[in-house]
N, C-alpha and C. Protein backbone atom coordinates (compact mmCIF):
# COMPACT_ATOMS: atom_id res chain seq x y z
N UNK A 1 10.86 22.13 35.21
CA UNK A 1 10.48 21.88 33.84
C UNK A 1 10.35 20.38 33.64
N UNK A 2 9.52 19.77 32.75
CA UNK A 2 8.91 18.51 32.56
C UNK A 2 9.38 17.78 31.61
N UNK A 3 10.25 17.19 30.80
CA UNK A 3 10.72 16.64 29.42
C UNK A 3 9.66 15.82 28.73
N UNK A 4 8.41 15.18 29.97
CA UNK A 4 8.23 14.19 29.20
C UNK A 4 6.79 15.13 28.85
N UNK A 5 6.48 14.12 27.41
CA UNK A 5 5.43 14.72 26.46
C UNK A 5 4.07 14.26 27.30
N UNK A 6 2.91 14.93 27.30
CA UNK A 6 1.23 14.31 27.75
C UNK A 6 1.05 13.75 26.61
N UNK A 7 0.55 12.87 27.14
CA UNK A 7 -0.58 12.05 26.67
C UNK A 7 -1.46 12.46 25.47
N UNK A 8 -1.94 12.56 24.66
CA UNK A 8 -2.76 13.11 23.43
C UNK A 8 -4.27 12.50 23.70
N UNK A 9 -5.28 13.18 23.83
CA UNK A 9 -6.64 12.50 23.88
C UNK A 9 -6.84 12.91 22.52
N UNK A 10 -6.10 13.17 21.58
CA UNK A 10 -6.67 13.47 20.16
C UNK A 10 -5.97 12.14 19.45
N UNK A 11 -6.38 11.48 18.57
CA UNK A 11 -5.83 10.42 18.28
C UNK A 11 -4.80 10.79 17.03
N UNK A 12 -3.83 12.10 17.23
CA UNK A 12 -3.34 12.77 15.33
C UNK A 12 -2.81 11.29 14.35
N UNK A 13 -2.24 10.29 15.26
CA UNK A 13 -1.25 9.54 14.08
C UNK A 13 -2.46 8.66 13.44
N UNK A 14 -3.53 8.22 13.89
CA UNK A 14 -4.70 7.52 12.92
C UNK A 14 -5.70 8.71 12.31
N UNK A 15 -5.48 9.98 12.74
CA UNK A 15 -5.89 11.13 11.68
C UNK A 15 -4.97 11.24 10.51
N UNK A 16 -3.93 11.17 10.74
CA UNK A 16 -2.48 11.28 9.96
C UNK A 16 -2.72 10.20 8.55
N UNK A 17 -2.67 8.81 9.53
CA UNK A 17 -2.49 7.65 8.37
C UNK A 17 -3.83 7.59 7.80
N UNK A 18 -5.27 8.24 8.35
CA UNK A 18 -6.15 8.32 7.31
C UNK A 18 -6.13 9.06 5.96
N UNK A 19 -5.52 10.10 6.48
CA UNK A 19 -5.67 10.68 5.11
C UNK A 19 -4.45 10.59 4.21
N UNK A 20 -3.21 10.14 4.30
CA UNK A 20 -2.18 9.39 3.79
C UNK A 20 -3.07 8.13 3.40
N UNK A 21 -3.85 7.64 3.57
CA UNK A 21 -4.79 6.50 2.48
C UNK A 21 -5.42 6.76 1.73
N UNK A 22 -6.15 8.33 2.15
CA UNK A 22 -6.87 8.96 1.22
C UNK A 22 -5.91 9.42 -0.15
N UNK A 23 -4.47 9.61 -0.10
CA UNK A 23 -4.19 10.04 -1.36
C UNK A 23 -4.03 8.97 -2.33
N UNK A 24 -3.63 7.70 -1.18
CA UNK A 24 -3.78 6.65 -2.16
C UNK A 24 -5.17 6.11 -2.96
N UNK A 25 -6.12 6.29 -2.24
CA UNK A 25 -7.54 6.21 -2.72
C UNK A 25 -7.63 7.02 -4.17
N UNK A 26 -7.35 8.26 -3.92
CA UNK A 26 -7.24 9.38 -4.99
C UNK A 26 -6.58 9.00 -5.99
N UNK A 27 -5.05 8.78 -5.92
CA UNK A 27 -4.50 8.66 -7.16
C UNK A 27 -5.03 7.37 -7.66
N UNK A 28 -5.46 6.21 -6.97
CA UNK A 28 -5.92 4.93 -7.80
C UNK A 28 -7.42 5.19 -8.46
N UNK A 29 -8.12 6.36 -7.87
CA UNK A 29 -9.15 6.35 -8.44
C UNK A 29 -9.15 7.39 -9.91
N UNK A 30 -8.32 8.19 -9.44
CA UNK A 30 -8.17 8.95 -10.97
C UNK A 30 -7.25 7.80 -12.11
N UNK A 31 -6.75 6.83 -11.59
CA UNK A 31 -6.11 5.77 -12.75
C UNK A 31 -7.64 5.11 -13.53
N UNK A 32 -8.59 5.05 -12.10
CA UNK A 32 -9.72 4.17 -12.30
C UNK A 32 -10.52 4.92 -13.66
N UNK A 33 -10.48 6.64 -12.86
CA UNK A 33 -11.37 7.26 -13.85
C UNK A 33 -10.77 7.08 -15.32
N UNK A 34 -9.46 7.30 -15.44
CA UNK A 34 -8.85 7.73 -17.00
C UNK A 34 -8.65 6.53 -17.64
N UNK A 35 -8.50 4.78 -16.89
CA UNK A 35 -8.27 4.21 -17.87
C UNK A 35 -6.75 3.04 -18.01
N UNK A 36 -5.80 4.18 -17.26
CA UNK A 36 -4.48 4.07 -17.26
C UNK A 36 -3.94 4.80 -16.39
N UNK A 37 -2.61 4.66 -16.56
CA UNK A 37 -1.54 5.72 -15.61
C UNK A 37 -0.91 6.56 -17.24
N UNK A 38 -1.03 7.34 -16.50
CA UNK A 38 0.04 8.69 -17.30
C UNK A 38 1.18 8.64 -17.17
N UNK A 39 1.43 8.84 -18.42
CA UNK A 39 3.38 8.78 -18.77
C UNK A 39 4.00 7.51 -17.98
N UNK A 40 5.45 8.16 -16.95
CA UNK A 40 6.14 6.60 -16.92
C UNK A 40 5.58 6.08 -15.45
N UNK A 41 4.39 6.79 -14.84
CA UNK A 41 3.97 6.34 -13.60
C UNK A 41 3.85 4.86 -13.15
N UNK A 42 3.85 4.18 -12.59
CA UNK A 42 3.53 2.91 -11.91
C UNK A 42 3.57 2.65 -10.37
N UNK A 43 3.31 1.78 -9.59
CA UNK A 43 2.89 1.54 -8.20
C UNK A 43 3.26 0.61 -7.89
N UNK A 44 4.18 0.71 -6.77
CA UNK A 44 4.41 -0.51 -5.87
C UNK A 44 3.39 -0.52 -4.41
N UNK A 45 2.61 -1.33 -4.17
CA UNK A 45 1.83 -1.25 -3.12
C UNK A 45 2.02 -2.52 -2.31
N UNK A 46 2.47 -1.85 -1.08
CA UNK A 46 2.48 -3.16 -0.47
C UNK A 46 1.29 -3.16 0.88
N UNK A 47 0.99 -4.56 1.40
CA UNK A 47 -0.18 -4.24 2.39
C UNK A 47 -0.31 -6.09 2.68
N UNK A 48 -1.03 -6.05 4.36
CA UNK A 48 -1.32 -6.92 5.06
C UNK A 48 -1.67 -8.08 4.10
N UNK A 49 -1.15 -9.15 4.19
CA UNK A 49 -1.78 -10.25 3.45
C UNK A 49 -3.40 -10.60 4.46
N UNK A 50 -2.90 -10.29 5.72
CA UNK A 50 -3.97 -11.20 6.78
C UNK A 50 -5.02 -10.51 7.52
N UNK A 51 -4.64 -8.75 6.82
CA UNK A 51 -5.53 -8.22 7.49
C UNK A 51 -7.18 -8.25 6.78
N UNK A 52 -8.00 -7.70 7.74
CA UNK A 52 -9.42 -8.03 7.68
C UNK A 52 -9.79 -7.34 6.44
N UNK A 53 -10.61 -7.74 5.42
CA UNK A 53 -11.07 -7.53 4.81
C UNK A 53 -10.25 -7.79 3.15
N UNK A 54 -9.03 -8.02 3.24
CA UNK A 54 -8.32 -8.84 2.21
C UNK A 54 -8.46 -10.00 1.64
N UNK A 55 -8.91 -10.05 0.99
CA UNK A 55 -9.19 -11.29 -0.07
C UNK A 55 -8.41 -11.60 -1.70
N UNK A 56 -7.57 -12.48 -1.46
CA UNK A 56 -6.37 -12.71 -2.22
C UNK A 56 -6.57 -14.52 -2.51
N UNK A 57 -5.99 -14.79 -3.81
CA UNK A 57 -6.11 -16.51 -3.72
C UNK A 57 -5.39 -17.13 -2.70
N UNK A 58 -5.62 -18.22 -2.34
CA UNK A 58 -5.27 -19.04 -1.17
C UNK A 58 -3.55 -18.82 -1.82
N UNK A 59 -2.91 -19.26 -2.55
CA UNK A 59 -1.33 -19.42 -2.80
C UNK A 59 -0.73 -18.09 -2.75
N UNK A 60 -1.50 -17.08 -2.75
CA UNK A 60 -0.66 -15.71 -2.67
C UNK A 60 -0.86 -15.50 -1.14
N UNK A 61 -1.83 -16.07 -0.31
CA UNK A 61 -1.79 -15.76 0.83
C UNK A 61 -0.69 -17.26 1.87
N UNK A 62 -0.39 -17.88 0.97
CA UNK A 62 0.77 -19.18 1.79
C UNK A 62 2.25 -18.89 1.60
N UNK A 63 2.27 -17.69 0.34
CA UNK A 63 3.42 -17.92 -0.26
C UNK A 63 3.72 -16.61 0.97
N UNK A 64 2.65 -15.59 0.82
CA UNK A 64 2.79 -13.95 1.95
C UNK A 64 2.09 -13.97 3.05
N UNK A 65 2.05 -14.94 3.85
CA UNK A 65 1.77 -14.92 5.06
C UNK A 65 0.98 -13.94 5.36
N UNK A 66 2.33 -13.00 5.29
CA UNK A 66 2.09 -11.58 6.51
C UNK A 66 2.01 -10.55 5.90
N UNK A 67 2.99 -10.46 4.49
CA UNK A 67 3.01 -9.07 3.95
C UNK A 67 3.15 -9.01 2.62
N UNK A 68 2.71 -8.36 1.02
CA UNK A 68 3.42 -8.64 0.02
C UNK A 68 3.11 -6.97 -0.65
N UNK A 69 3.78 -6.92 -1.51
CA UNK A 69 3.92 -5.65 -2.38
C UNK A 69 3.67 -6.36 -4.07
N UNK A 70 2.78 -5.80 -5.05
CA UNK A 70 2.37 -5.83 -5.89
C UNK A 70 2.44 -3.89 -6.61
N UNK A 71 2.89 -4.78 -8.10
CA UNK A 71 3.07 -3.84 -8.84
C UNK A 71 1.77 -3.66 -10.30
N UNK A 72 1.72 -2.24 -9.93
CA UNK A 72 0.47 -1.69 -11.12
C UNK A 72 1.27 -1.18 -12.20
N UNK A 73 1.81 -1.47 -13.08
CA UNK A 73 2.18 -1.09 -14.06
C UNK A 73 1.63 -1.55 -15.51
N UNK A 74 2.18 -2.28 -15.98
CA UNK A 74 1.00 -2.88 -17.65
C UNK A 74 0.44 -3.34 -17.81
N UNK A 75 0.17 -4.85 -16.60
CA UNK A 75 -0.55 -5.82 -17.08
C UNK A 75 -1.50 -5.65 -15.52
N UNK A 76 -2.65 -4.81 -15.46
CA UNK A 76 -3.69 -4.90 -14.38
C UNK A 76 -4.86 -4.61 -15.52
N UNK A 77 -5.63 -5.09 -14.79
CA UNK A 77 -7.23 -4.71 -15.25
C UNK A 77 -8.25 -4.39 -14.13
N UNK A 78 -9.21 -4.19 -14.09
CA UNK A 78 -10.68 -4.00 -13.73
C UNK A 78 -10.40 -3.73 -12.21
N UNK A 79 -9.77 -2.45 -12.60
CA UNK A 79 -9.49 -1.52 -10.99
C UNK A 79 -10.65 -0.98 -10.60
N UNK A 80 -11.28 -1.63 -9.40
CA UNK A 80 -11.96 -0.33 -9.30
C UNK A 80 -11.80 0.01 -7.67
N UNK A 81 -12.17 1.29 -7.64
CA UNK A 81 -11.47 2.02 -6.34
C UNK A 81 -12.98 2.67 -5.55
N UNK A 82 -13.45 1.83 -4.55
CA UNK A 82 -14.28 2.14 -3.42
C UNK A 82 -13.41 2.78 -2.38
N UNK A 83 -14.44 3.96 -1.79
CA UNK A 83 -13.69 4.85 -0.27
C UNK A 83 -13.40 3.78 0.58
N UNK A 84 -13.35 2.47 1.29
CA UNK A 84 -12.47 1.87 1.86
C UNK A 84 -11.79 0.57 1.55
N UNK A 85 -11.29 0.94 0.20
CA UNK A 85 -10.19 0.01 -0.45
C UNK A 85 -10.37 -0.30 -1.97
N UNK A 86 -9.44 -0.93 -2.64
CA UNK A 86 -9.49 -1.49 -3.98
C UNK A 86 -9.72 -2.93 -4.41
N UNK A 87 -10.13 -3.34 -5.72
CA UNK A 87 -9.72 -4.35 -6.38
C UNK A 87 -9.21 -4.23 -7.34
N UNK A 88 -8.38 -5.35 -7.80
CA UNK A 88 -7.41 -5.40 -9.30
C UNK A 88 -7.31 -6.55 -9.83
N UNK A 89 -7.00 -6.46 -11.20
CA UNK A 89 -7.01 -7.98 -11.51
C UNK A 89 -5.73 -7.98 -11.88
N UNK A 90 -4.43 -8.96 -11.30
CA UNK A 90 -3.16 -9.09 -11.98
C UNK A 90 -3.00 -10.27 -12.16
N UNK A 91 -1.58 -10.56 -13.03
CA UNK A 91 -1.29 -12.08 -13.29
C UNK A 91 -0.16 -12.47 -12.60
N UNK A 92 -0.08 -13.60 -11.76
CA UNK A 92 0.99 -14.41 -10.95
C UNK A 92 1.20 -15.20 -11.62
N UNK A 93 2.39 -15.45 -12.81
CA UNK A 93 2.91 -16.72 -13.31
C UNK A 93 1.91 -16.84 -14.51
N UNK A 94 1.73 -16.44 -15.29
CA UNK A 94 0.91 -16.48 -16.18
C UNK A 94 -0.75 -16.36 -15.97
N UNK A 95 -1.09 -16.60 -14.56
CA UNK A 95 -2.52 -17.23 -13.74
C UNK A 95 -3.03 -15.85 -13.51
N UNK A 96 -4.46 -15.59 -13.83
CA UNK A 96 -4.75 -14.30 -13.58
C UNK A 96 -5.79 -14.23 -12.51
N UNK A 97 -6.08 -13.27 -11.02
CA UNK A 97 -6.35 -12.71 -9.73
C UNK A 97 -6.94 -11.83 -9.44
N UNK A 98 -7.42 -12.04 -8.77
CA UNK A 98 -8.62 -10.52 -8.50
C UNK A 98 -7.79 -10.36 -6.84
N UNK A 99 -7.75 -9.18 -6.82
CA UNK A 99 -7.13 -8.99 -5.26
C UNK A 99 -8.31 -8.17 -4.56
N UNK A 100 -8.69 -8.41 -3.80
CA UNK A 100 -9.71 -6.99 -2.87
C UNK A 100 -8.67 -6.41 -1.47
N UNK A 101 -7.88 -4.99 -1.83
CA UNK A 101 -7.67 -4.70 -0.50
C UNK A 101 -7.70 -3.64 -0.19
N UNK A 102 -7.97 -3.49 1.01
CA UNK A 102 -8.96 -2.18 2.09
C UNK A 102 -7.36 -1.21 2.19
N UNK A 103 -7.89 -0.16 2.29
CA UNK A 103 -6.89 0.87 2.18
C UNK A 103 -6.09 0.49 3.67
N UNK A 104 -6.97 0.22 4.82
CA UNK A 104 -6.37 -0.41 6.32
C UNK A 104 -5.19 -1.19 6.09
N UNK A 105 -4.96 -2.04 4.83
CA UNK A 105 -3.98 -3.03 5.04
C UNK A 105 -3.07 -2.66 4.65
N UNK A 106 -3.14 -1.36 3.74
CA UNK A 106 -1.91 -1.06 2.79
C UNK A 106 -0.90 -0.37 3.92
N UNK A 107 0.59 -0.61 3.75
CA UNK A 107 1.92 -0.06 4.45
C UNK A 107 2.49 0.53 3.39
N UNK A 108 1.95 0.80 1.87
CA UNK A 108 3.48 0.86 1.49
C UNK A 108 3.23 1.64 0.29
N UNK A 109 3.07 2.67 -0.37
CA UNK A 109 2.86 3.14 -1.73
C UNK A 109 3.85 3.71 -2.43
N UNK A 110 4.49 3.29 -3.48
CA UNK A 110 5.29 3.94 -4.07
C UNK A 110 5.54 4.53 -5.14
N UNK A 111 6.06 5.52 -6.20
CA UNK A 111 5.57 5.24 -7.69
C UNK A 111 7.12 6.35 -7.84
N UNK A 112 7.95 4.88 -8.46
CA UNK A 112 9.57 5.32 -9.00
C UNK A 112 9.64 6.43 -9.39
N UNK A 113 8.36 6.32 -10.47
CA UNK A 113 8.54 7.54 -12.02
C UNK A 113 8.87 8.87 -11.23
N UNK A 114 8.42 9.22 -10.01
CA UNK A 114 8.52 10.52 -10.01
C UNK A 114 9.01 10.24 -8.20
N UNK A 115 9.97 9.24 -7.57
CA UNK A 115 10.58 9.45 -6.36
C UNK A 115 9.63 9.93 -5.22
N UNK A 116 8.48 8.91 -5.35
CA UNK A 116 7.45 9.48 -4.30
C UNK A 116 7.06 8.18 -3.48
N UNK A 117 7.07 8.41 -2.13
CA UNK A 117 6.83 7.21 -1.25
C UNK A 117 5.96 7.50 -0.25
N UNK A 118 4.96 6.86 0.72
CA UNK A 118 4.24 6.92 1.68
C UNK A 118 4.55 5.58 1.85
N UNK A 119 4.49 5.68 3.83
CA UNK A 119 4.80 4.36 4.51
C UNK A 119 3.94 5.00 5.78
N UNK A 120 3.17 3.81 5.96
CA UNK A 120 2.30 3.58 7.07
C UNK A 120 2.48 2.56 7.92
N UNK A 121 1.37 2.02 9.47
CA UNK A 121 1.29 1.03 9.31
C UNK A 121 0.11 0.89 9.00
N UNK A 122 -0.15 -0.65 9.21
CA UNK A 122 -1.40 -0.95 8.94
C UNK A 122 -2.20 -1.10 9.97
N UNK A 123 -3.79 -0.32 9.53
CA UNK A 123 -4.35 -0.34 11.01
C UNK A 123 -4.77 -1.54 11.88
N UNK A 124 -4.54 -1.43 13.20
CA UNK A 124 -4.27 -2.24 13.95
C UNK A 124 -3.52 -3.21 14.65
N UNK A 125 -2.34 -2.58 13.57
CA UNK A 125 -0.60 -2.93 13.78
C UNK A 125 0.06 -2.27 14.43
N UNK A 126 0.63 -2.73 15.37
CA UNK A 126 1.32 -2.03 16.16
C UNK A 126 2.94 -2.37 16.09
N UNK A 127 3.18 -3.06 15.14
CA UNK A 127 4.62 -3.31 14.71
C UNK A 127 5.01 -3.12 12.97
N UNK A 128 6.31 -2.62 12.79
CA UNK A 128 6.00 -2.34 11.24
C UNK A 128 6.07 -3.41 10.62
N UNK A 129 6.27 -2.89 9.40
CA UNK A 129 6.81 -4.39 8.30
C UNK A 129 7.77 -5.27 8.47
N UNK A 130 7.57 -6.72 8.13
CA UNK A 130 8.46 -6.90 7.94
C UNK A 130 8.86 -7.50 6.82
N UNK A 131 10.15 -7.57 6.52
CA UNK A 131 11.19 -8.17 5.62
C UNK A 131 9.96 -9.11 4.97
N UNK A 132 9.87 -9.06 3.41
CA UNK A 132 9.46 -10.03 2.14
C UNK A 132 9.62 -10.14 0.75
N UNK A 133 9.50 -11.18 0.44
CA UNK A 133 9.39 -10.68 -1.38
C UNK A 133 8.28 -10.03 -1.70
N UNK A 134 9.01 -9.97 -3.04
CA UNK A 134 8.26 -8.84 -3.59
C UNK A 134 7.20 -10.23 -4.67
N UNK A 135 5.84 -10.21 -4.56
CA UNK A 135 4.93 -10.35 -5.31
C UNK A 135 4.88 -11.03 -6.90
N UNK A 136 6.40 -10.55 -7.65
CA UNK A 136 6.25 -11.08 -8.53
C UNK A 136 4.94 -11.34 -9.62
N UNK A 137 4.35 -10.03 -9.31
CA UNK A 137 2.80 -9.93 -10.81
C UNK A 137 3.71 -9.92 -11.89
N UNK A 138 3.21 -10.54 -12.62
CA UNK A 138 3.90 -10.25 -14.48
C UNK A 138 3.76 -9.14 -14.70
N UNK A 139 4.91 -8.82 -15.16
CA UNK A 139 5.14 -7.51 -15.83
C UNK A 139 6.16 -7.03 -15.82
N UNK A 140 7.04 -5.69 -16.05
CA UNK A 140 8.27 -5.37 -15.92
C UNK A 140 7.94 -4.41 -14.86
N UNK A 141 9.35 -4.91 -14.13
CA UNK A 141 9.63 -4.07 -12.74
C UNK A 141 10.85 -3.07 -12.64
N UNK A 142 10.56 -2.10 -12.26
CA UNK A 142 11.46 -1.34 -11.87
C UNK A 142 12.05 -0.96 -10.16
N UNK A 143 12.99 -0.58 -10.61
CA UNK A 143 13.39 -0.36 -9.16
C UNK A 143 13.36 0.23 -8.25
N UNK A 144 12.69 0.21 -6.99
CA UNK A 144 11.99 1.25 -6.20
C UNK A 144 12.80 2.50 -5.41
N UNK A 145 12.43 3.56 -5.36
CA UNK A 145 12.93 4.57 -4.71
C UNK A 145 14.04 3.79 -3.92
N UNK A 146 15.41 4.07 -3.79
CA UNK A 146 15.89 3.94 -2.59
C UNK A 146 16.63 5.52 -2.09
N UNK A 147 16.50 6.38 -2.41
CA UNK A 147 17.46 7.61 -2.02
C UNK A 147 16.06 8.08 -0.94
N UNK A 148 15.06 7.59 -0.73
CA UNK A 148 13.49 8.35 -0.11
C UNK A 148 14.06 9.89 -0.03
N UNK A 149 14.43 10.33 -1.44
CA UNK A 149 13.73 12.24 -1.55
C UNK A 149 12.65 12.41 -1.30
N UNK A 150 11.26 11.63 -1.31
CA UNK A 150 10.11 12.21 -0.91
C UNK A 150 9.54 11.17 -0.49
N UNK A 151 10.10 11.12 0.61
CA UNK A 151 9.39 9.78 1.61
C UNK A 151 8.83 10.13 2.71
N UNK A 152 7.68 9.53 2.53
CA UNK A 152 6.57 10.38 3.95
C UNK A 152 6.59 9.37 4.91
N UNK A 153 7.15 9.62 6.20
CA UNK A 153 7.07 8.06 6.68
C UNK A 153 6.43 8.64 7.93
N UNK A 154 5.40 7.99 8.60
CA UNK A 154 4.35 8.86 9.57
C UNK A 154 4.62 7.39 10.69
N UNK A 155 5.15 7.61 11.77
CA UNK A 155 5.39 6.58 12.97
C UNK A 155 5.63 7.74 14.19
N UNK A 156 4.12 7.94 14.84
CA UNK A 156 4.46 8.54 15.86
C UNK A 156 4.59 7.38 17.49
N UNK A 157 5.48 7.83 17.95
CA UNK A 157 5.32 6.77 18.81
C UNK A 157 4.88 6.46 19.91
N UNK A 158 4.04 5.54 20.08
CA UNK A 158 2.95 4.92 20.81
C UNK A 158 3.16 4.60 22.66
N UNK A 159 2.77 5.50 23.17
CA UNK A 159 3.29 4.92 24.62
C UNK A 159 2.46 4.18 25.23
N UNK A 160 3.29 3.64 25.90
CA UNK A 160 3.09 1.91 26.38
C UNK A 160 2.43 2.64 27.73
């Protein structure tokens, strides 16, 4: 008998984390369609400062290098949600931002109101997150899931 696992010529964990982007696509686009978030919903999203196709002001990308999490809760505007990624407009310090980022960069979706989490990586990462602040958009923050009751965390692991 054999312990060790074959090889996969099917690629499941970038089938996996596609469509774990797709729900994020979904729920930001039904915010897009209605306007708002419903009831006490809000979003912590975190994602690649450096990956391709991210476009952020130069000081949000010196202050996050590598990684930052931004919150959608009261003060965003002019979301709009294309099939491979978003833009938003939030305020850093009073200063207001347009962010563009590709669903590829995002690691991190969360939304307190109702104890729901997805964690990815980001494509073309082959190491997870690491350790940062949190973004600091104006607005009031709440405190993110920590018990993960419904934490989807998809890391199959990659042989060398």
């Amino acid at each position: 008998m054999n312990d060790k696992t074959p090889d996969s010529l099917i690629p499941y964990d970038e089938i996996v984390q596609e469509a774990l982007r797709a729900v994020v696509g979904r729920v930001l686009g039904e915010v897009e369609k209605t306007g708002g978030l419903p009831g006490e919903h809000h979003f912590y999203i975190t994602f690649k400062t450096g990956a391709v196709g991210v476009d952020i002001p130069k000081h949000l990308t010196e202050r996050f290098p590598d990684e930052m999490t931004i919150v959608l809760q009261n003060k965003f505007w002019d979301l709009n949600v294309q099939p491979d990624g978003f833009s938003v407009g939030l305020s850093f310090n009073q200063l207001p931002a347009k962010l563009v980022i590709p669903f590829a960069a995002v690691t991190g979706f969360v939304d307190p109101a109702v104890d729901f989490a997805l964690q990815f990586q980001a494509q073309g990462d082959g190491d997870g997150p690491e350790p940062h602040d949190e973004a600091e958009n104006d607005g009031p923050v709440a405190t993110p899931v920590e018990d993960g009751s419904n934490v989807v965390t998809v890391d199959f692991g990659r042989k060398k």
